[in-house]
Protein backbone atom coordinates (compact mmCIF):
# COMPACT_ATOMS: atom_id res chain seq x y z
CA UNK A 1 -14.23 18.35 -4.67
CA UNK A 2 -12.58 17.76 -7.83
CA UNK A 3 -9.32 19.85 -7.97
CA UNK A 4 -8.79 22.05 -10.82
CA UNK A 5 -5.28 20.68 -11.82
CA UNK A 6 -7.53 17.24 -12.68
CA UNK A 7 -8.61 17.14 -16.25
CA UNK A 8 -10.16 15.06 -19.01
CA UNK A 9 -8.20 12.53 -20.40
CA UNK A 10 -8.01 14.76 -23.51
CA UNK A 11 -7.25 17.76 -21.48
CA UNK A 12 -4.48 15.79 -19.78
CA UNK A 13 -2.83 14.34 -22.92
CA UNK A 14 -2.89 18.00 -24.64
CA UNK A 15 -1.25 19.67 -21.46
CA UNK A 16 1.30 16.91 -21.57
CA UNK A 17 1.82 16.99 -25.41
CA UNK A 18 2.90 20.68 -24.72
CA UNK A 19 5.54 19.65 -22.19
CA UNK A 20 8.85 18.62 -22.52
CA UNK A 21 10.89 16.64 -19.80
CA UNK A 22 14.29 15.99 -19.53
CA UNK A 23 13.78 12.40 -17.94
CA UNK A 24 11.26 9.55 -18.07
CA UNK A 25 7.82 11.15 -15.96
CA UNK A 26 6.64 8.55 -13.75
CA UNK A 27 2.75 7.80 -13.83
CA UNK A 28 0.85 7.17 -10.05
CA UNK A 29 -2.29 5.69 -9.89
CA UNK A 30 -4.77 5.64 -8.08
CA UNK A 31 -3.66 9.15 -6.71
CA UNK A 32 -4.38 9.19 -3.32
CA UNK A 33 -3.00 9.38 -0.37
CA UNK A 34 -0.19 6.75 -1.28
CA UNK A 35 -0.13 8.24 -4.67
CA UNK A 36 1.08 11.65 -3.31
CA UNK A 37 3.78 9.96 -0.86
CA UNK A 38 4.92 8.15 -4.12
CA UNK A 39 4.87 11.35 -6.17
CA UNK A 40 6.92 13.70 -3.28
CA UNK A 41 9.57 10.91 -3.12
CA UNK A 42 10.03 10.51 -7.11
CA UNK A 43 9.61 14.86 -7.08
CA UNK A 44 12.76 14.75 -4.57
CA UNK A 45 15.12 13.58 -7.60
CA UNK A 46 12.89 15.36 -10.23
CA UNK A 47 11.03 12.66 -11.25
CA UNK A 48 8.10 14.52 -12.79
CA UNK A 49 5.01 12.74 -12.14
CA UNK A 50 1.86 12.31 -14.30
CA UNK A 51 -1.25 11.45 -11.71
CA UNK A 52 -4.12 9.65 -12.90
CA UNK A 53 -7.17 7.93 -11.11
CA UNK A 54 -11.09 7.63 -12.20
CA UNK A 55 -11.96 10.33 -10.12
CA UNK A 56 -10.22 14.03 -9.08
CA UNK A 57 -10.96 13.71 -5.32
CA UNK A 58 -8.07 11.74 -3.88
CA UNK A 59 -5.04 13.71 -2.21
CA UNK A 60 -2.49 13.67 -4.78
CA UNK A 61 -3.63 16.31 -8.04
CA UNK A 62 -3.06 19.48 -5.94
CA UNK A 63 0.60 17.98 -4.84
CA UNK A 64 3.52 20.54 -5.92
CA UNK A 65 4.96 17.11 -6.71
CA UNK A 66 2.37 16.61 -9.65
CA UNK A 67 3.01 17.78 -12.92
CA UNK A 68 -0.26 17.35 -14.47
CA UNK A 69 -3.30 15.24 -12.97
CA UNK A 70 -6.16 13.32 -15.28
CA UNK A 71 -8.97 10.88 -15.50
CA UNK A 72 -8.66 7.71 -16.91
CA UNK A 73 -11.02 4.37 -17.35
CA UNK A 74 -11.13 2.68 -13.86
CA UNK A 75 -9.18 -1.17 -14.33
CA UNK A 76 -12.27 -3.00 -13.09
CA UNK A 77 -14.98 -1.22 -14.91
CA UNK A 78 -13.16 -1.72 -18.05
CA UNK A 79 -9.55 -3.34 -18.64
CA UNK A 80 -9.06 -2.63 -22.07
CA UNK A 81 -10.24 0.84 -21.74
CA UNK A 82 -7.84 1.31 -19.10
CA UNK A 83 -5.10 -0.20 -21.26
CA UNK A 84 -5.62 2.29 -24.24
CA UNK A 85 -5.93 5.42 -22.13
CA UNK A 86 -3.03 4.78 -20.43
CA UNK A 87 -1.15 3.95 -23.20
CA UNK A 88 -2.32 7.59 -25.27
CA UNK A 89 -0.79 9.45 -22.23
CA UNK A 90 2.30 7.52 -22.64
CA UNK A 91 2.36 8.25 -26.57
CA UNK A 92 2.38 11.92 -25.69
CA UNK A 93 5.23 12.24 -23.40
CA UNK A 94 8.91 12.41 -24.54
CA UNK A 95 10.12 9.53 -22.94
CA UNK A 96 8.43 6.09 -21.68
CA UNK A 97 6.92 6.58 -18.26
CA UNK A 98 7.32 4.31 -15.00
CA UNK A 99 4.21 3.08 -13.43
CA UNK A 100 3.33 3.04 -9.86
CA UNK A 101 0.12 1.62 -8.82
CA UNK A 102 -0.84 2.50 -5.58
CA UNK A 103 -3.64 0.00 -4.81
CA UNK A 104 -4.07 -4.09 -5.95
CA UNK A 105 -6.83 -3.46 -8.61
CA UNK A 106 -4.46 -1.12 -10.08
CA UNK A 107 -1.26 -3.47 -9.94
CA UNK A 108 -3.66 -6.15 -11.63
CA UNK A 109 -4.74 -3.65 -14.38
CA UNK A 110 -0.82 -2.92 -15.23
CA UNK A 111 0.42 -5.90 -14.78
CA UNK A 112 -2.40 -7.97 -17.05
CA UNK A 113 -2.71 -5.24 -19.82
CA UNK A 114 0.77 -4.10 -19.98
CA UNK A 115 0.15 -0.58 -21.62
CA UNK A 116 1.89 -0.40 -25.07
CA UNK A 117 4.94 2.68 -24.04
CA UNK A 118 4.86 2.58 -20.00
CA UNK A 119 7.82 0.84 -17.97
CA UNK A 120 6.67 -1.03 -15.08
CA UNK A 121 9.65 -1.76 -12.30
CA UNK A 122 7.97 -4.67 -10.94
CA UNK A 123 7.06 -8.69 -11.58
CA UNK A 124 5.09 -10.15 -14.46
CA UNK A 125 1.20 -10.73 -13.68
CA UNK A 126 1.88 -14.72 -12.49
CA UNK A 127 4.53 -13.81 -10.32
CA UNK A 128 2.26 -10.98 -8.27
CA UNK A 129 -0.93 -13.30 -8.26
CA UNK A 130 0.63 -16.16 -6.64
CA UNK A 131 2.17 -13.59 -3.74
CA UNK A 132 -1.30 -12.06 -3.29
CA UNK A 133 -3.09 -15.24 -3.18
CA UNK A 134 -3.09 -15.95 0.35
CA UNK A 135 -3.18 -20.03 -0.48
CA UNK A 136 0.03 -19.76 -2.88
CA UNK A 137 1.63 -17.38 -0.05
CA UNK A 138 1.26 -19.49 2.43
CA UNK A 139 2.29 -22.57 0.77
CA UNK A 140 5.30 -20.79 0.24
CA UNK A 141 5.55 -19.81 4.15
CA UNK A 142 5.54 -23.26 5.43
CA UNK A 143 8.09 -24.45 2.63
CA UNK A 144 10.46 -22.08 4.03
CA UNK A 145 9.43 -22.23 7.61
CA UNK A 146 7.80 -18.69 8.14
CA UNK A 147 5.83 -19.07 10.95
CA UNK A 148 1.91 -18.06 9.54
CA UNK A 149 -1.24 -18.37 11.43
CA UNK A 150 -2.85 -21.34 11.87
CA UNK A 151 -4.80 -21.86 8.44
CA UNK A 152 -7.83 -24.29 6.29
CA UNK A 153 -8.11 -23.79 2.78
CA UNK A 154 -11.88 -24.97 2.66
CA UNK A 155 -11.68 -26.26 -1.14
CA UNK A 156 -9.54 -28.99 0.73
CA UNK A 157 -11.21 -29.25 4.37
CA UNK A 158 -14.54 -30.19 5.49
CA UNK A 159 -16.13 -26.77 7.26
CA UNK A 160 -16.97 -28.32 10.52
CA UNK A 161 -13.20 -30.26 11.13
CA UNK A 162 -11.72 -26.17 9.91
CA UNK A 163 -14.41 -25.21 12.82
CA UNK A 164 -13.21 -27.94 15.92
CA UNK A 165 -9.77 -27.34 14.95
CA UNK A 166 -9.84 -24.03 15.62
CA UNK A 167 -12.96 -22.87 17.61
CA UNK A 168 -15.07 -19.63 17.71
CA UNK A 169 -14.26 -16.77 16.91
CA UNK A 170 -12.51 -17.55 13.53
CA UNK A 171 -11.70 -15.68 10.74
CA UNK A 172 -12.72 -16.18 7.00
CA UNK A 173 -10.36 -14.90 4.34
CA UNK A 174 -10.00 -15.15 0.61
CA UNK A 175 -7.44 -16.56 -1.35
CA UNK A 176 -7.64 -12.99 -3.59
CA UNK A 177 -8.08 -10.10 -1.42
CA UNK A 178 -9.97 -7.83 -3.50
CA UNK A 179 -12.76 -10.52 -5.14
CA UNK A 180 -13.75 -10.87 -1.34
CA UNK A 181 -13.58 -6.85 -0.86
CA UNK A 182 -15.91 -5.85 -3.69
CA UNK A 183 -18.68 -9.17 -2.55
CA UNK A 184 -18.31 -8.08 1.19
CA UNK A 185 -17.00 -4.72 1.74
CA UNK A 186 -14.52 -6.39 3.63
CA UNK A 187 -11.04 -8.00 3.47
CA UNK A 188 -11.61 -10.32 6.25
CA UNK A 189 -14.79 -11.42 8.29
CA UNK A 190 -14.77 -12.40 12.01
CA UNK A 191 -16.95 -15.44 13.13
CA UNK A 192 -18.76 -15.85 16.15
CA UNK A 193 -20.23 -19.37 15.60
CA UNK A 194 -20.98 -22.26 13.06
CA UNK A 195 -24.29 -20.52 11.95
CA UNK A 196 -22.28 -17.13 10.63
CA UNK A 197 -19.33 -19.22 9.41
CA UNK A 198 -21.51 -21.56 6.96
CA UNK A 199 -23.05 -18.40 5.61
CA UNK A 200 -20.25 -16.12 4.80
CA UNK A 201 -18.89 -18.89 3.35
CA UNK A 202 -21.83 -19.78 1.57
CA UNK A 203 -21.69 -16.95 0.14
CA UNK A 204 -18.52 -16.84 -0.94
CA UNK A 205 -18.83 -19.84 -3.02
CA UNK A 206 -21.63 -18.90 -4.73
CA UNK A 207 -19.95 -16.30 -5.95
CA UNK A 208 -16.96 -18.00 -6.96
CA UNK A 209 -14.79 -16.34 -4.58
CA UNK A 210 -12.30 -19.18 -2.91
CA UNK A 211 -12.37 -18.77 0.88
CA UNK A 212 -10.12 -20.05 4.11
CA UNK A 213 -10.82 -20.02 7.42
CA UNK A 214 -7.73 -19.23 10.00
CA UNK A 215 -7.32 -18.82 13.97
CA UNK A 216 -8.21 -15.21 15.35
CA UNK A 217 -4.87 -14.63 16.43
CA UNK A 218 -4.16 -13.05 19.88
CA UNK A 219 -2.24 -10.13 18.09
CA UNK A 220 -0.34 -8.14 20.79
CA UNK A 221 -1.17 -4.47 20.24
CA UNK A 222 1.32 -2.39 19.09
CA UNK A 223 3.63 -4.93 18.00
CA UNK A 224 2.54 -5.14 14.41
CA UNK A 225 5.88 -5.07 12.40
CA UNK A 226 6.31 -5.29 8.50
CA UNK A 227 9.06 -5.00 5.66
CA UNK A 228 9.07 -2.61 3.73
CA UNK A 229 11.48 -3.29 0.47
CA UNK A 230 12.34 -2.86 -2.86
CA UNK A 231 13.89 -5.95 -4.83
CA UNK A 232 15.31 -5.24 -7.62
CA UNK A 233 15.18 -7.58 -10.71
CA UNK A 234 18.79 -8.77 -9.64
CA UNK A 235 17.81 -9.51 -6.53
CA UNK A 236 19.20 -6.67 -4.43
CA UNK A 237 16.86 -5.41 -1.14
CA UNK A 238 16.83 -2.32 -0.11
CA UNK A 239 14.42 -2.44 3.17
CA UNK A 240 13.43 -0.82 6.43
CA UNK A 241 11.28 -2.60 9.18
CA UNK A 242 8.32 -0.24 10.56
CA UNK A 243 6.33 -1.16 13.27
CA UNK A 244 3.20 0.12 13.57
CA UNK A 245 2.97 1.28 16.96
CA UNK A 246 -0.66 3.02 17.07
CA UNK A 247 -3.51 2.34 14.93
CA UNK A 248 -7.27 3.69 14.86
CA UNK A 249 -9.01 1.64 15.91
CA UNK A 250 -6.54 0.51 18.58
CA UNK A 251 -5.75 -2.35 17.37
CA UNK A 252 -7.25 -3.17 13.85
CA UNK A 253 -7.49 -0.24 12.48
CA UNK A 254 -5.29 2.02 9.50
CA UNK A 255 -1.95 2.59 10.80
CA UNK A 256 -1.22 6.24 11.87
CA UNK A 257 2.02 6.15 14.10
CA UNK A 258 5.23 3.93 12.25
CA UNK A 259 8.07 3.75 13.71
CA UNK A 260 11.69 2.27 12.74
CA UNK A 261 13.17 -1.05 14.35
CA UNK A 262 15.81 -3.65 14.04
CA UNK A 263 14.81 -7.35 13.64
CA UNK A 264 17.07 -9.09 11.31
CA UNK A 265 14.90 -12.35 11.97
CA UNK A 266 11.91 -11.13 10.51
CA UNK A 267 13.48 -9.16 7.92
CA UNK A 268 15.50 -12.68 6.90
CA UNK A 269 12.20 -14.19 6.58
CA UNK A 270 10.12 -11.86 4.51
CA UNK A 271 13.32 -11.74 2.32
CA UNK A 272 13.01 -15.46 1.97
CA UNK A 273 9.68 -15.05 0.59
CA UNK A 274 10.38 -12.57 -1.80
CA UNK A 275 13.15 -14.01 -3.38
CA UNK A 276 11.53 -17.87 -3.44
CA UNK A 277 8.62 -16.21 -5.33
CA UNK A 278 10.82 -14.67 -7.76
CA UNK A 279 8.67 -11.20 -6.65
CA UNK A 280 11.03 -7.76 -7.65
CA UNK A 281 9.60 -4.78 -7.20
CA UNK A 282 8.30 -2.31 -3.94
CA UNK A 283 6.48 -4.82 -1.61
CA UNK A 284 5.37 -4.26 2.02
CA UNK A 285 5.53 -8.23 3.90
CA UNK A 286 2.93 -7.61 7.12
CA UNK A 287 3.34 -9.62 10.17
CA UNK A 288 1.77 -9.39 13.62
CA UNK A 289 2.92 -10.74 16.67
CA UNK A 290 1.01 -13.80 18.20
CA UNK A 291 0.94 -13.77 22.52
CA UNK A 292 0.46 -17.07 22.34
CA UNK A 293 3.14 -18.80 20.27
CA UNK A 294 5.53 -15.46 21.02
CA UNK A 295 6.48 -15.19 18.10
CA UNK A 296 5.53 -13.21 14.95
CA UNK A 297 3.23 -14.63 12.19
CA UNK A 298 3.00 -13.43 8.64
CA UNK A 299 -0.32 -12.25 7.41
CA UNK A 300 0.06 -10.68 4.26
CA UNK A 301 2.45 -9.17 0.79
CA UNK A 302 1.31 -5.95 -0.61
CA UNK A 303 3.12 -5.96 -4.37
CA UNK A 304 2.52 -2.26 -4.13
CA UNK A 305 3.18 1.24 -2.28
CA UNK A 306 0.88 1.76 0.61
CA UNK A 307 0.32 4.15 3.21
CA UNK A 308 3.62 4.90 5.00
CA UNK A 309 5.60 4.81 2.12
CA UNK A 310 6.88 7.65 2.92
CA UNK A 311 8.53 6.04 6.35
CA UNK A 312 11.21 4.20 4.82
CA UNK A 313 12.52 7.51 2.54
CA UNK A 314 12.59 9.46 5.73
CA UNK A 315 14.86 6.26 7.12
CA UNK A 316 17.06 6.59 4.33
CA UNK A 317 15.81 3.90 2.00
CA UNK A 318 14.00 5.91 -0.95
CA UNK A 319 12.13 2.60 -2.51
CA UNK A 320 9.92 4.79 -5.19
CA UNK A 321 13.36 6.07 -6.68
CA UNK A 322 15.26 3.02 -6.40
CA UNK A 323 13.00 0.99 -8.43
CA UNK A 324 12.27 4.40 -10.88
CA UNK A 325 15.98 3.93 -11.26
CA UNK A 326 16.05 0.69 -12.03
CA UNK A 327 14.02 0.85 -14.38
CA UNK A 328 14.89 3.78 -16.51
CA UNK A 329 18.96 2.60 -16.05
CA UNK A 330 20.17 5.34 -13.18
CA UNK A 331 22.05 4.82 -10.08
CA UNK A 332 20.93 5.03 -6.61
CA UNK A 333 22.74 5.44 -3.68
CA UNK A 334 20.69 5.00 -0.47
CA UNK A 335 21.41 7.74 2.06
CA UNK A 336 23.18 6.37 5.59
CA UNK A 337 20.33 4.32 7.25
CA UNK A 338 18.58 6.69 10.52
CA UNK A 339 15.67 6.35 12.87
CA UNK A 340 12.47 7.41 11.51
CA UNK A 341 8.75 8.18 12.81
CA UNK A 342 5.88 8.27 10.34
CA UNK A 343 2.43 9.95 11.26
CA UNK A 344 -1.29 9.95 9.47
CA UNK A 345 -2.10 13.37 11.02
CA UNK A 346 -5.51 13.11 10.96
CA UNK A 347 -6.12 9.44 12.21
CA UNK A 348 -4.17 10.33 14.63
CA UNK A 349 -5.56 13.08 16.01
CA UNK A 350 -8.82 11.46 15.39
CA UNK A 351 -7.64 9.03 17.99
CA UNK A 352 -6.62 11.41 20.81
CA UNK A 353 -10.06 12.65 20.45
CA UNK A 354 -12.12 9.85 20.56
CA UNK A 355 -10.11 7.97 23.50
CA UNK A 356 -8.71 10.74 25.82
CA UNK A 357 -7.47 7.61 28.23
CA UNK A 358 -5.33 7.24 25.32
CA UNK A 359 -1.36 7.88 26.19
CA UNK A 360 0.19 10.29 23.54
CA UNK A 361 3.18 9.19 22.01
CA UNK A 362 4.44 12.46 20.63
CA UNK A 363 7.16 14.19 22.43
CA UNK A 364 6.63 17.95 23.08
CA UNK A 365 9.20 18.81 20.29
CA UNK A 366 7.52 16.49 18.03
CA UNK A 367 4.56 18.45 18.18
CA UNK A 368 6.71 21.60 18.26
CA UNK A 369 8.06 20.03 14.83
CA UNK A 370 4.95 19.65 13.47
CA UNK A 371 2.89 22.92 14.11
CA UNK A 372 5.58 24.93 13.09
CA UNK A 373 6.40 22.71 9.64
CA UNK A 374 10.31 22.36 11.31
CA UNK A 375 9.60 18.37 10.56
CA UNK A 376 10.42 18.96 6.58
CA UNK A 377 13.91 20.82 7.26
CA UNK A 378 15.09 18.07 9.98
CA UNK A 379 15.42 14.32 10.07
CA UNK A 380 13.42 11.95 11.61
CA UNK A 381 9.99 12.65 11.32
CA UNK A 382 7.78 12.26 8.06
CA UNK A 383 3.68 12.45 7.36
CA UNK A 384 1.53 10.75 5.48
CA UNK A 385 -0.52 13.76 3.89
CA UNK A 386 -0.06 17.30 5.66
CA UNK A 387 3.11 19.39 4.72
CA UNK A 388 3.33 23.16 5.08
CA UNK A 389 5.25 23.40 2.13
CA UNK A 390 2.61 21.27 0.21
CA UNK A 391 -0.80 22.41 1.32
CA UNK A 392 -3.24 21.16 -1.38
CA UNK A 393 -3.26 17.36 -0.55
CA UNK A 394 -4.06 18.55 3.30
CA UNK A 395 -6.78 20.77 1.96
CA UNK A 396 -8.72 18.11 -0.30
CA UNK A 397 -8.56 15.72 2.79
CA UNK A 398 -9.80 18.62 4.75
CA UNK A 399 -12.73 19.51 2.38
CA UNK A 400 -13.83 15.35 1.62
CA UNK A 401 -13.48 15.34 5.55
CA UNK A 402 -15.94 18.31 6.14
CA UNK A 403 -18.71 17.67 3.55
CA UNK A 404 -16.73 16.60 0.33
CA UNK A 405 -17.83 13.52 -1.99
CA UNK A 406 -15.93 10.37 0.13
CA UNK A 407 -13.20 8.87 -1.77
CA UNK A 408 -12.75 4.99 -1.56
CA UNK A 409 -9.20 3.50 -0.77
CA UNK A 410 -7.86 1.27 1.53
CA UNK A 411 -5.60 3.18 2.58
């Protein structure tokens, strides 16, 4: 259900108009459940912060942490559309406004139309396509030695030597994540045999979408680690590494427990990447660990906030604000580096309940923590959605969850 706080884009830009900040608002969109991790962290300097998304139903409008909450043309169904309304909510506020797009379609949309008034603390449009092109990415990976998994562009290699070279089951990706998301409904198809492969990639190509095939790699569950940063336009990093102990599914699935850990190697290499493809901005640099070569592999670079943003400020390392100051000419001064333990509630719990073999990894005062909203007063432990203090983004999940319209992210 819609929540009331989410308006008209002329409702929005009159409630605004009638406002007056002290300090640059920031602008999140889409405003999900990423969106309202963004929007607490930016709230905890107050940052205001000026939600918009195509629809009212994501997690973020009934945030404390939103100011005001409004629909605006959706990137994909219309660029320039997007650009103006975007740009008359910026022509309303007192100062220019720092965007945060929470998913890729909306880093594309801000990135290629730059709205005329709105700051944006990250990379020109080349810069992010060649990261998120998986070809490009990986180019990069094996200039620099990163360790990736094994990999066939198929504009360059014959299907059926991509096919002996690595065997069944394989995996077929796209060079551009989200062209293969909207033909598919998927970010990545597994293979069984030659038949499948020749027809997801057939179909692929005839809709224009470029395609590699790569190994299935023996991922070793649990391990998944990734590094989560903000580089500024300098060149300074400011970065935790979160592994992503339990997901649901096991295994593949959305990540619902992240913890903090050291590993300077891996955190040297995703830096590499970053700075050899002149990338600044929030970025998360995914890797998963490979049984087989024992070592880890990198799989992906989100230019973007996703869903454990909130981790790394729990751990010290406030990425939303540093690149909000950045970009608006503040200072920021990280708090002393500490262990940290993020948790989707509800994936989690949706876990327990579906595999009762499953071996919580919650302590008893971690729980304790959590049922009795202690977890926002101490250190250590953060959530992705559910805060006493906060209720309305738990509630809308709660009501899309029980018979609400489903909203679509990937996160």
């Amino acid at each position: 259900m819609s929540h009331p706080q989410f308006t008209s884009l002329a409702d929005l830009r009159e409630t605004l108009a009638e406002q007056s900040f002290d300090r640059p608002p920031a602008i999140v969109a889409n405003a999900h459940i990423t969106g309202v991790s963004v929007a607490r962290a930016l709230a905890a300097h107050d940052v205001p912060v000026v939600a918009l998304d195509r629809v009212g139903d994501g997690a973020a409008p009934p945030s404390e942490a939103v100011v005001a909450a409004g629909e605006v043309t959706f990137p994909l169904d219309d660029p320039d559309g997007f650009r103006k309304d975007v740009a008359s909510v910026a022509d309303v506020l007192d100062h220019e406004p720092v965007a945060f797009p929470c998913m890729d379609e909306w880093v594309h949309a801000f990135a290629e139309t730059e709205p005329d008034g709105v700051r944006l603390p990250f990379a020109k449009q080349d810069v992010i396509a060649d990261v998120l092109d998986k070809e490009s990415l990986y180019a990069t990976a094996e200039e620099l030695e990163v360790p990736y998994p094994e990999t066939y562009r198929l504009s360059e290699v014959d299907l059926e030597v991509a096919a002996e070279r690595l065997g069944f089951p394989l995996v077929v990706k796209p060079a551009r994540k989200r062209e293969f998301e909207e033909l598919l409904g998927t970010n990545v198809v597994e293979v069984a045999d030659r038949e499948e492969f020749h027809e997801v990639v057939a179909e692929a190509r005839d809709a224009g979408v470029r395609v590699m095939a790569q190994e299935k790699v023996p991922v070793a569950t649990g391990e998944d680690r990734s590094l989560a940063s903000y580089r500024s336009p300098d060149g300074d990093v400011l970065s935790v590494v979160g592994n992503a102990r339990v997901r649901y599914p096991q295994g593949y699935g959305t990540s619902c427990v992240v913890d903090t850990v050291e590993d300077p190697e891996l955190e040297a290499r995703a830096r590499s990447v970053l700075e050899d493809s002149g990338y600044y901005g929030i970025s998360e640099a995914e890797f998963v660990y490979d049984s087989d070569r024992e070592e880890y592999v990198l799989l992906d670079v989100n230019t973007r906030p996703w869903k454990w943003i909130s981790m790394p400020v729990e751990a010290g390392a406030n990425l939303p604000y540093a690149a909000y100051a950045d970009a608006v000419g503040l200072e920021y001064e990280p708090s002393e580096p500490r262990d940290a333990r993020w948790l989707s509630l509800p994936d989690y719990l949706s876990l327990l309940a579906s595999s009762p073999s499953f071996p919580d990894v919650l302590s008893t005062d971690e729980w304790t923590a959590l049922l009795s909203g202690e977890f926002e007063s101490s250190r250590g432990l953060t959530t992705g959605v559910y805060r006493p203090s906060d209720p309305g983004p738990a509630l809308q999940i709660l009501e899309t969850e029980f018979g609400g319209p489903d909203y679509y992210c990937s996160c």
